[in-house]
PDB file of N, CA and C in Angstrom:
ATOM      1  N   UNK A   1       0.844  -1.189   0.000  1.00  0.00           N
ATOM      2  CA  UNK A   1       0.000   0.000   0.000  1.00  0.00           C
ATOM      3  C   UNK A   1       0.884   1.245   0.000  1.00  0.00           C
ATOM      4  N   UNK A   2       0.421   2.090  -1.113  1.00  0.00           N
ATOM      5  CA  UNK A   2       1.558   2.987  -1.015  1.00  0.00           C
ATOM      6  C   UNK A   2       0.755   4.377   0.048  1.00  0.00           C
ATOM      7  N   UNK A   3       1.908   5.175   0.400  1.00  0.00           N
ATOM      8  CA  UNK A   3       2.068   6.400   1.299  1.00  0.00           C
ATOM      9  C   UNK A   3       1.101   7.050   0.756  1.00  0.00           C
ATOM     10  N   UNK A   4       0.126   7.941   2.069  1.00  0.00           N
ATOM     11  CA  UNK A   4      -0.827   9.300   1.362  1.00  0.00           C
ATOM     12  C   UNK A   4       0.031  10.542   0.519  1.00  0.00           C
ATOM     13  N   UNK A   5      -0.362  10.781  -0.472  1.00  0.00           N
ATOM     14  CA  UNK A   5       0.652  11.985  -0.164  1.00  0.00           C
ATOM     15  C   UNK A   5       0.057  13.302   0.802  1.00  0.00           C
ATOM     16  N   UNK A   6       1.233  13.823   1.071  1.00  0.00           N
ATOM     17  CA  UNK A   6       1.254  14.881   2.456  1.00  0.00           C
ATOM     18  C   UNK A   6       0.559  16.298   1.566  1.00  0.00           C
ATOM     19  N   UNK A   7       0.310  16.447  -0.225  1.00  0.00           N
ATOM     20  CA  UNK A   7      -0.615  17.350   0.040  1.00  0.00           C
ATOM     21  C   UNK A   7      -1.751  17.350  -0.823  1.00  0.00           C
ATOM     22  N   UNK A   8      -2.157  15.954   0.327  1.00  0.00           N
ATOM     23  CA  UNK A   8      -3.686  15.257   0.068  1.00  0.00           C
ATOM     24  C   UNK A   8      -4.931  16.188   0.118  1.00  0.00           C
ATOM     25  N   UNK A   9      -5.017  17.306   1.679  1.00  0.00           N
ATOM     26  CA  UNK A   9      -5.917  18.065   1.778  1.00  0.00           C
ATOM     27  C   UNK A   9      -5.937  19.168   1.101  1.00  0.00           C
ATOM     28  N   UNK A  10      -4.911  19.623   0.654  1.00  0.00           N
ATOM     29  CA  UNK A  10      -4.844  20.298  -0.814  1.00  0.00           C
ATOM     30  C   UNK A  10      -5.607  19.754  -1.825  1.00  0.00           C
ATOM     31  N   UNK A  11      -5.215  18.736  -2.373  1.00  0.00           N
ATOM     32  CA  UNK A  11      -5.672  18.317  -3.822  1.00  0.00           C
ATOM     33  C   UNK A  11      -7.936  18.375  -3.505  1.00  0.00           C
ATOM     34  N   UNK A  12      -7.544  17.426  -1.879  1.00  0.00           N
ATOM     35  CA  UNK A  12      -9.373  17.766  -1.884  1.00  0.00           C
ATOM     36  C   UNK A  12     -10.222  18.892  -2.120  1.00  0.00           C
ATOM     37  N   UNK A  13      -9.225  19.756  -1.262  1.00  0.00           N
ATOM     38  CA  UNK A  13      -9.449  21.178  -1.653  1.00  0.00           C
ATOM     39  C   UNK A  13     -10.181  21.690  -3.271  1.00  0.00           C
ATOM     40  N   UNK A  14      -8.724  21.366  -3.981  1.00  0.00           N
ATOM     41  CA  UNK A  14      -9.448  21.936  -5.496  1.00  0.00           C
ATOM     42  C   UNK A  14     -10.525  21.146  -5.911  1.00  0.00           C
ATOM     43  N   UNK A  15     -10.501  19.694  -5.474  1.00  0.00           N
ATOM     44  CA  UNK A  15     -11.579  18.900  -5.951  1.00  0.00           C
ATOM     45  C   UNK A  15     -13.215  19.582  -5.559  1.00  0.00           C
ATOM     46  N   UNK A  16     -13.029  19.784  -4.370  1.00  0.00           N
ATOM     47  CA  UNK A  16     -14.274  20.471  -3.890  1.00  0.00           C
ATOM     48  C   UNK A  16     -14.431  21.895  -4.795  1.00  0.00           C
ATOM     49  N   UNK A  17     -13.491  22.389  -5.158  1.00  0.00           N
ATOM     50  CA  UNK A  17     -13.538  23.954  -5.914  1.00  0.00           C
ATOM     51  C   UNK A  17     -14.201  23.761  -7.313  1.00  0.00           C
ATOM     52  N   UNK A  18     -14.258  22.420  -7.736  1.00  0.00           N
ATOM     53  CA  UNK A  18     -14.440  22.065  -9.074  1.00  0.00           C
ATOM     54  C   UNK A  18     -13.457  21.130  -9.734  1.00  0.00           C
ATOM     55  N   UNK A  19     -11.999  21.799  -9.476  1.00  0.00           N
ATOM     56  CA  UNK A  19     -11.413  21.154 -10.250  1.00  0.00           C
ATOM     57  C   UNK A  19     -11.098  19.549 -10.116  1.00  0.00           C
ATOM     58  N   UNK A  20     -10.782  18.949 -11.519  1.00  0.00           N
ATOM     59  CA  UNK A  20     -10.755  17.218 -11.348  1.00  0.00           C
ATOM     60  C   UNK A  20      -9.192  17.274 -11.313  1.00  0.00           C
ATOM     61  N   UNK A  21      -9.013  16.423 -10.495  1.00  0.00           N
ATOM     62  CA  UNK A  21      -7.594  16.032 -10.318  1.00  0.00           C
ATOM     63  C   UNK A  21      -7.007  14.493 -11.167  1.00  0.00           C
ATOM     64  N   UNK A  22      -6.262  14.564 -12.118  1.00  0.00           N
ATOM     65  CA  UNK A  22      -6.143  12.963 -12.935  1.00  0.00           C
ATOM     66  C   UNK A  22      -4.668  12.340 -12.315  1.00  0.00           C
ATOM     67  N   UNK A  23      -4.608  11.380 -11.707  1.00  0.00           N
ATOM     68  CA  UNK A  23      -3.780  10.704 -11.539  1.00  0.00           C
ATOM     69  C   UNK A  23      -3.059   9.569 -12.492  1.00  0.00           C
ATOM     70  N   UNK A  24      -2.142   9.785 -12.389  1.00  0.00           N
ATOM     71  CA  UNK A  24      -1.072   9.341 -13.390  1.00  0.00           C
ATOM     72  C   UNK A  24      -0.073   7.980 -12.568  1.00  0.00           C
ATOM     73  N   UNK A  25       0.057   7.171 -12.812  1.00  0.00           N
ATOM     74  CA  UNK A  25       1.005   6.046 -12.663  1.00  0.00           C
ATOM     75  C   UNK A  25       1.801   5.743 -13.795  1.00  0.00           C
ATOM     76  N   UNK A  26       3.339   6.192 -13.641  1.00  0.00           N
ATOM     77  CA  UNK A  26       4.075   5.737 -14.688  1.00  0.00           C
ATOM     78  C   UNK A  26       3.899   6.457 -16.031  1.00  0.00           C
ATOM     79  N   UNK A  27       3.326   7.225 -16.019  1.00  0.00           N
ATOM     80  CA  UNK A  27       2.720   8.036 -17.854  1.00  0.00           C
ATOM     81  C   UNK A  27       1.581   7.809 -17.809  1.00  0.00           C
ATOM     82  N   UNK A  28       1.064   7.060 -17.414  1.00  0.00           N
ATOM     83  CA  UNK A  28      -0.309   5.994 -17.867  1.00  0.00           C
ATOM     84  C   UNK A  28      -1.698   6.827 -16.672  1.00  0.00           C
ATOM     85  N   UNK A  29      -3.122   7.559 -17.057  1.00  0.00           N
ATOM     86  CA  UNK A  29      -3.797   7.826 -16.538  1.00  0.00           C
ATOM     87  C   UNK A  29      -4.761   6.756 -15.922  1.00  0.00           C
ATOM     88  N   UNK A  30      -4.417   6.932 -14.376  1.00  0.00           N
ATOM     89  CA  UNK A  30      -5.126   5.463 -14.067  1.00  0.00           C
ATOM     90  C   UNK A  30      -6.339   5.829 -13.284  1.00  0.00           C
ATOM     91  N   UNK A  31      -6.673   7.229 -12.302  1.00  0.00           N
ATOM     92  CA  UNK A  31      -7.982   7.232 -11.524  1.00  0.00           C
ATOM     93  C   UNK A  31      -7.880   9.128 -11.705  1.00  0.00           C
ATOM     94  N   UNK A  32      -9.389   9.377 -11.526  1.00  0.00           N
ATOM     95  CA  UNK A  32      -9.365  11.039 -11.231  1.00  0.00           C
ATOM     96  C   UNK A  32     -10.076  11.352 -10.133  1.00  0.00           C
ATOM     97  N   UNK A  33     -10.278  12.650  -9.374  1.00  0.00           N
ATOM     98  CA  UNK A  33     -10.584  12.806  -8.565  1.00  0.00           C
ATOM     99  C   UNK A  33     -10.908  14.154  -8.711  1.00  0.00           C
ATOM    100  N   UNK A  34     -12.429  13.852  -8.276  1.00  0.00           N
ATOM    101  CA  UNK A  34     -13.426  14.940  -8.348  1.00  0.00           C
ATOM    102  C   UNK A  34     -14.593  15.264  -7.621  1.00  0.00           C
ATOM    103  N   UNK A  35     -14.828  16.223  -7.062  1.00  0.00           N
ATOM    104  CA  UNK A  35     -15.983  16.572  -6.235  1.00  0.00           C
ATOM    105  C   UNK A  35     -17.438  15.790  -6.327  1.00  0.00           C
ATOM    106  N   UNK A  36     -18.006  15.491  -4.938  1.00  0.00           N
ATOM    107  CA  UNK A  36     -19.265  14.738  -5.215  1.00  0.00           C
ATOM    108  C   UNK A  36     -20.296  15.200  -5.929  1.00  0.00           C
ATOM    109  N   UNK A  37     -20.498  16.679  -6.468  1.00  0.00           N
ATOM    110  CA  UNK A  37     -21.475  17.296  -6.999  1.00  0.00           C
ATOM    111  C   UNK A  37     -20.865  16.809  -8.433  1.00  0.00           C
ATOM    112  N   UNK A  38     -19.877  16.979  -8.751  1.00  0.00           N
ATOM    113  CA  UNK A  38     -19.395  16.297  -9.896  1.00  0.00           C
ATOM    114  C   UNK A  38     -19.863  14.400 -10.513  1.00  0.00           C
ATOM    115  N   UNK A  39     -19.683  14.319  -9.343  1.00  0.00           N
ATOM    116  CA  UNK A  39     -19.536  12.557  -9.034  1.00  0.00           C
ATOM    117  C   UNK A  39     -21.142  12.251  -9.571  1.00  0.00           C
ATOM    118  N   UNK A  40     -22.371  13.402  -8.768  1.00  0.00           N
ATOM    119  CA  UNK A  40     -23.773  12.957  -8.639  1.00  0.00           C
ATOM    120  C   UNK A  40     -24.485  13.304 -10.249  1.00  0.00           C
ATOM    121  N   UNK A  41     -23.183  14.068 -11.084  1.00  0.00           N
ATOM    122  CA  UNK A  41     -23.729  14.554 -12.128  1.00  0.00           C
ATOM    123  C   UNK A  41     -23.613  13.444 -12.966  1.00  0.00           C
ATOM    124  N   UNK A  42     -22.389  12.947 -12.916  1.00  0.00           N
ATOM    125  CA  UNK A  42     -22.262  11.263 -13.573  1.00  0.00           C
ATOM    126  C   UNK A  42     -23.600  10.402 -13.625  1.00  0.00           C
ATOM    127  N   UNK A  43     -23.456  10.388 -11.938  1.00  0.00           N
ATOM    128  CA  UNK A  43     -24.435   9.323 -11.607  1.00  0.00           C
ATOM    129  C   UNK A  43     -25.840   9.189 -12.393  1.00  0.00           C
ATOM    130  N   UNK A  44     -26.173  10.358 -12.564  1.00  0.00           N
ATOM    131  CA  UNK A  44     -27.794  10.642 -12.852  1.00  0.00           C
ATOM    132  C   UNK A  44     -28.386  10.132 -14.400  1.00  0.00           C
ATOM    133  N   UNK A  45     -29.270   9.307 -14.408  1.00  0.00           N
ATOM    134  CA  UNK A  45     -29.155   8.720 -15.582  1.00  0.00           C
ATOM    135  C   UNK A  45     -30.074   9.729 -16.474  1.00  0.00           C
ATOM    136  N   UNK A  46     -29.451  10.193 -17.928  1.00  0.00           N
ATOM    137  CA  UNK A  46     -29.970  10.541 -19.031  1.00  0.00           C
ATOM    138  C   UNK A  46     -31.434  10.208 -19.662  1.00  0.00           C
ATOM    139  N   UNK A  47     -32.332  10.751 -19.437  1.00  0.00           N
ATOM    140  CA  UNK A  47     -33.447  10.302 -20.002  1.00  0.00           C
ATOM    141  C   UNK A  47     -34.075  10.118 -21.625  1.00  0.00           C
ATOM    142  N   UNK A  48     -34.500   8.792 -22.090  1.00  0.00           N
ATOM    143  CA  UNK A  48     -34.210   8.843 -23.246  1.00  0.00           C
ATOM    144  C   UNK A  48     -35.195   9.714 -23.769  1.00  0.00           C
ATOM    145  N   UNK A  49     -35.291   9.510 -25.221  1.00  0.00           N
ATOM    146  CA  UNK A  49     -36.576  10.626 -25.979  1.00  0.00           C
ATOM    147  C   UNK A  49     -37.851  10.383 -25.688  1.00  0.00           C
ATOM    148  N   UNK A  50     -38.155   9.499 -25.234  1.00  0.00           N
ATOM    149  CA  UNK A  50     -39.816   9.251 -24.825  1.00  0.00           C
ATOM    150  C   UNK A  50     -39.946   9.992 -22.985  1.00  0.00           C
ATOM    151  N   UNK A  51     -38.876   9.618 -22.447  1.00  0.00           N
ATOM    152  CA  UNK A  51     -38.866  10.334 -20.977  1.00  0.00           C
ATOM    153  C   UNK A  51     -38.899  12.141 -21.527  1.00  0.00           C
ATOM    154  N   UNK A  52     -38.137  12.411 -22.538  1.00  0.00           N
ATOM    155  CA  UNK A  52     -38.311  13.994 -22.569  1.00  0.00           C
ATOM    156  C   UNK A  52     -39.100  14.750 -22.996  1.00  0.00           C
ATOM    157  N   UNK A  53     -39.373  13.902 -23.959  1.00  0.00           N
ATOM    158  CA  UNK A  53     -40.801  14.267 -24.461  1.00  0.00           C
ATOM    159  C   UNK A  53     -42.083  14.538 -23.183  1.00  0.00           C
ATOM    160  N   UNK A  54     -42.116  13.419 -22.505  1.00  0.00           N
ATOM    161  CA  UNK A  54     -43.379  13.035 -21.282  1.00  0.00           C
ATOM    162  C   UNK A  54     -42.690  14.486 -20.676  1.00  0.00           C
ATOM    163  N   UNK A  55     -41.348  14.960 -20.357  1.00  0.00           N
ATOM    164  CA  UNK A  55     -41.003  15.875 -19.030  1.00  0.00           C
ATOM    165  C   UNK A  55     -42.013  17.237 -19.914  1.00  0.00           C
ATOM    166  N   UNK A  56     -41.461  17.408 -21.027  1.00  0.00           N
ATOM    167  CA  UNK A  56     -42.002  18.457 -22.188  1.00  0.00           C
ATOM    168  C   UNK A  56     -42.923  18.672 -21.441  1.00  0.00           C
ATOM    169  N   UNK A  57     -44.107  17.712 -21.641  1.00  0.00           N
ATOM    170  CA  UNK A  57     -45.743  18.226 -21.690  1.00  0.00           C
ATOM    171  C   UNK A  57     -46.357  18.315 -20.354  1.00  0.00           C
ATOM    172  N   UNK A  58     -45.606  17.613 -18.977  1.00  0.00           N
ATOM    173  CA  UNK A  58     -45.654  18.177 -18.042  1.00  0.00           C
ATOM    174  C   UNK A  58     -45.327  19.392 -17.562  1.00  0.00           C
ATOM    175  N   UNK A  59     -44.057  20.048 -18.047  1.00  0.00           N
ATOM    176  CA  UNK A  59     -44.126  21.294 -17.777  1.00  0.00           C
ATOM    177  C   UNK A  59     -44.786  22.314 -18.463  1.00  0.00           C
ATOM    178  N   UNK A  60     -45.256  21.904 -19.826  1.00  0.00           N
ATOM    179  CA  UNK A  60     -45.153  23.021 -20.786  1.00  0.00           C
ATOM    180  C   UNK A  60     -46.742  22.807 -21.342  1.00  0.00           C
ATOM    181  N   UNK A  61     -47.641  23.227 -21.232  1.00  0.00           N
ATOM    182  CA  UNK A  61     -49.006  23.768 -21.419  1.00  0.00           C
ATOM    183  C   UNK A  61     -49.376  24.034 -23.056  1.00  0.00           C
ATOM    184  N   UNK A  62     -49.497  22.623 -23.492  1.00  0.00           N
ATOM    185  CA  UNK A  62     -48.972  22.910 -25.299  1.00  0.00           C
ATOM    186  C   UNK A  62     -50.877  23.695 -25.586  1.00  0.00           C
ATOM    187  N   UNK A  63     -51.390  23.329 -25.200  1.00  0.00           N
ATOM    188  CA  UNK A  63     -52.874  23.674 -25.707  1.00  0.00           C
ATOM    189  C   UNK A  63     -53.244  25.495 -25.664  1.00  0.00           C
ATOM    190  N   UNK A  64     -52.575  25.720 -24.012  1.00  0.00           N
ATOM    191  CA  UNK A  64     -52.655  27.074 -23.703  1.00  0.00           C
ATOM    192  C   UNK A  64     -52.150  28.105 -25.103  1.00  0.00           C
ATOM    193  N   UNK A  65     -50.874  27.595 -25.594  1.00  0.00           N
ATOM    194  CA  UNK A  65     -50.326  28.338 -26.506  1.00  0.00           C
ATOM    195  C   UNK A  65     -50.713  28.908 -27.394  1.00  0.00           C
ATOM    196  N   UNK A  66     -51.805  28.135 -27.691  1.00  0.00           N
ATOM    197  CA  UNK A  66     -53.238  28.170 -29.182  1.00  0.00           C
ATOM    198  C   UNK A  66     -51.776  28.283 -30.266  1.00  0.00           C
ATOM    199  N   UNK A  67     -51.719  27.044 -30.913  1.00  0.00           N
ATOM    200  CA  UNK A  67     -50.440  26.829 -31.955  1.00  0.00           C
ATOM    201  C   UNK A  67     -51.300  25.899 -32.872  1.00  0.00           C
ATOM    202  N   UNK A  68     -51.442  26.151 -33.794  1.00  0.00           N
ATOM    203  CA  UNK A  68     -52.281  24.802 -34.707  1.00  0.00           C
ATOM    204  C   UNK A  68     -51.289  23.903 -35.588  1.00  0.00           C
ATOM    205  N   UNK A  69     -50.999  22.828 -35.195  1.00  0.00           N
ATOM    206  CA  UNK A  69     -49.990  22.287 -35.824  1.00  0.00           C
ATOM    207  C   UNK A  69     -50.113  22.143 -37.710  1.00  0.00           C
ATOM    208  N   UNK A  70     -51.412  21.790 -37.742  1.00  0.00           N
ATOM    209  CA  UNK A  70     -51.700  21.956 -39.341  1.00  0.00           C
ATOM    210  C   UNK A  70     -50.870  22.763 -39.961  1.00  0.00           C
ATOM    211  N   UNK A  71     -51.162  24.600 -40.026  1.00  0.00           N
ATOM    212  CA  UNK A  71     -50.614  25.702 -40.276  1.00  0.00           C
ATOM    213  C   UNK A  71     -49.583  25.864 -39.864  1.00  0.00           C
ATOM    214  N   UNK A  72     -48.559  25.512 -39.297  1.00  0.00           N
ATOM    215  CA  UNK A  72     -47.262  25.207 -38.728  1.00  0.00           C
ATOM    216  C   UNK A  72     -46.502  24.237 -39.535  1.00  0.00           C
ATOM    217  N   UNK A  73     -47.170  23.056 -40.028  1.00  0.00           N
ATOM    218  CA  UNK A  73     -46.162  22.147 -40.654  1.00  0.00           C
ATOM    219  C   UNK A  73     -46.936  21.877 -42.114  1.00  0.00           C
ATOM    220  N   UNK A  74     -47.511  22.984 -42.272  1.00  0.00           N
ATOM    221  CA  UNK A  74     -48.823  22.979 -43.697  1.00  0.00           C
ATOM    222  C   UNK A  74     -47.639  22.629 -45.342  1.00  0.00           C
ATOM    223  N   UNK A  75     -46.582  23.430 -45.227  1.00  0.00           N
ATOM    224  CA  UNK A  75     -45.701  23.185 -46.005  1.00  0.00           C
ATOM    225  C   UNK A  75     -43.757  22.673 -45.682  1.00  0.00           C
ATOM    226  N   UNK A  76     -44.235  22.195 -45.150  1.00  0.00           N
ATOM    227  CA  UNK A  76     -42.912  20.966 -44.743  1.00  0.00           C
ATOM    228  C   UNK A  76     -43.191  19.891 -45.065  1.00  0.00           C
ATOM    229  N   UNK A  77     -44.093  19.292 -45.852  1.00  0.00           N
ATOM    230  CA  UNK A  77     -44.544  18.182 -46.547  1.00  0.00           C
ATOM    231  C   UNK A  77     -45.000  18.282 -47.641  1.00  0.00           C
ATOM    232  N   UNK A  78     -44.343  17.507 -48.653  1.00  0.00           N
ATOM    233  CA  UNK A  78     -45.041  17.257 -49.631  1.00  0.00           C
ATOM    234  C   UNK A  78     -46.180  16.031 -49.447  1.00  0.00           C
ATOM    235  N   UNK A  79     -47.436  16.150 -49.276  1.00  0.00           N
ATOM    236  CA  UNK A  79     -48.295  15.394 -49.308  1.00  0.00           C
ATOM    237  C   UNK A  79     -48.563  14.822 -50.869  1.00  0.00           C
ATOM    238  N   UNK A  80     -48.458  14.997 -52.050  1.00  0.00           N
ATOM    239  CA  UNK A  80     -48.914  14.330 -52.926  1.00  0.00           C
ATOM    240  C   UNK A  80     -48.437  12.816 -53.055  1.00  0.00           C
ATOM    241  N   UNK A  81     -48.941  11.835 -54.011  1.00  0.00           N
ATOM    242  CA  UNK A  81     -48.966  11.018 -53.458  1.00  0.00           C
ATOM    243  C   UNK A  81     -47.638  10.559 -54.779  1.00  0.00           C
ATOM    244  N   UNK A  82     -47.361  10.935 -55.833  1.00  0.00           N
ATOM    245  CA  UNK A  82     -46.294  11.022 -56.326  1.00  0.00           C
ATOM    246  C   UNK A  82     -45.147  11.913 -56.364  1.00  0.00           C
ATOM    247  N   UNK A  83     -43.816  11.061 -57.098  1.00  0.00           N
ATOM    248  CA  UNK A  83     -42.472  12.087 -56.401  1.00  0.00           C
ATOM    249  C   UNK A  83     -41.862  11.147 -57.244  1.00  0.00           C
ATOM    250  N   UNK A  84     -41.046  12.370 -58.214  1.00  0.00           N
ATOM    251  CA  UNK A  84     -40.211  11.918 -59.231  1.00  0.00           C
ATOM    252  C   UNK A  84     -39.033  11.939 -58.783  1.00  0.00           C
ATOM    253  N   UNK A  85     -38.285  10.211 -58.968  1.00  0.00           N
ATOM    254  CA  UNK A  85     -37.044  10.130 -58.151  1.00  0.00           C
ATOM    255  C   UNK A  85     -36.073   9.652 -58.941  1.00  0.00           C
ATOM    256  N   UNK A  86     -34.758  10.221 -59.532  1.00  0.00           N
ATOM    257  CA  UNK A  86     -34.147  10.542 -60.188  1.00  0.00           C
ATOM    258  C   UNK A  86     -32.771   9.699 -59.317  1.00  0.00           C
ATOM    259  N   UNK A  87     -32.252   8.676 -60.128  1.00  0.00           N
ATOM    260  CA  UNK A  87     -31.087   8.135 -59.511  1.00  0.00           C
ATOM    261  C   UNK A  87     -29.918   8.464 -60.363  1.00  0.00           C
TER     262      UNK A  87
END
């Protein structure tokens, strides 16, 4: 087991300030060290597109807006039912 180093409460120090500390063995990056607010940001799992969507419409009052999607996406489609495709 190797020795603490003596300026351990230092390095916690910056860790708590933000900064990540990377430890090195030999050249080679082997562990880092970083604040738990850091640590809990890892932790927290990413929600996929169906979770963000659901967060969307809980917070956000789509009806209140009066937005008519028709007239909004009226020409971003070609609706006809042919389409000359040219290879």
């Amino acid at each position: 087991m190797e020795q603490i180093p003596p300026n351990l409460d230092k390095i916690i120090q910056e860790a708590e300030q933000g900064e990540t500390i990377q430890i090195t063995q030999q050249g080679k990056q082997t562990a880092v060290i970083l604040s738990h607010a850091e640590y809990e940001k890892l932790l927290k799992k990413t929600p996929n597109f169906w979770e963000s969507v659901e967060r969307f419409r809980q917070e956000y009052d789509i009806e209140a807006a009066d937005i008519n999607p028709d007239e909004i996406f009226a020409s971003g489609r070609d609706k006809s039912s042919e389409r000359k495709v040219i290879f």
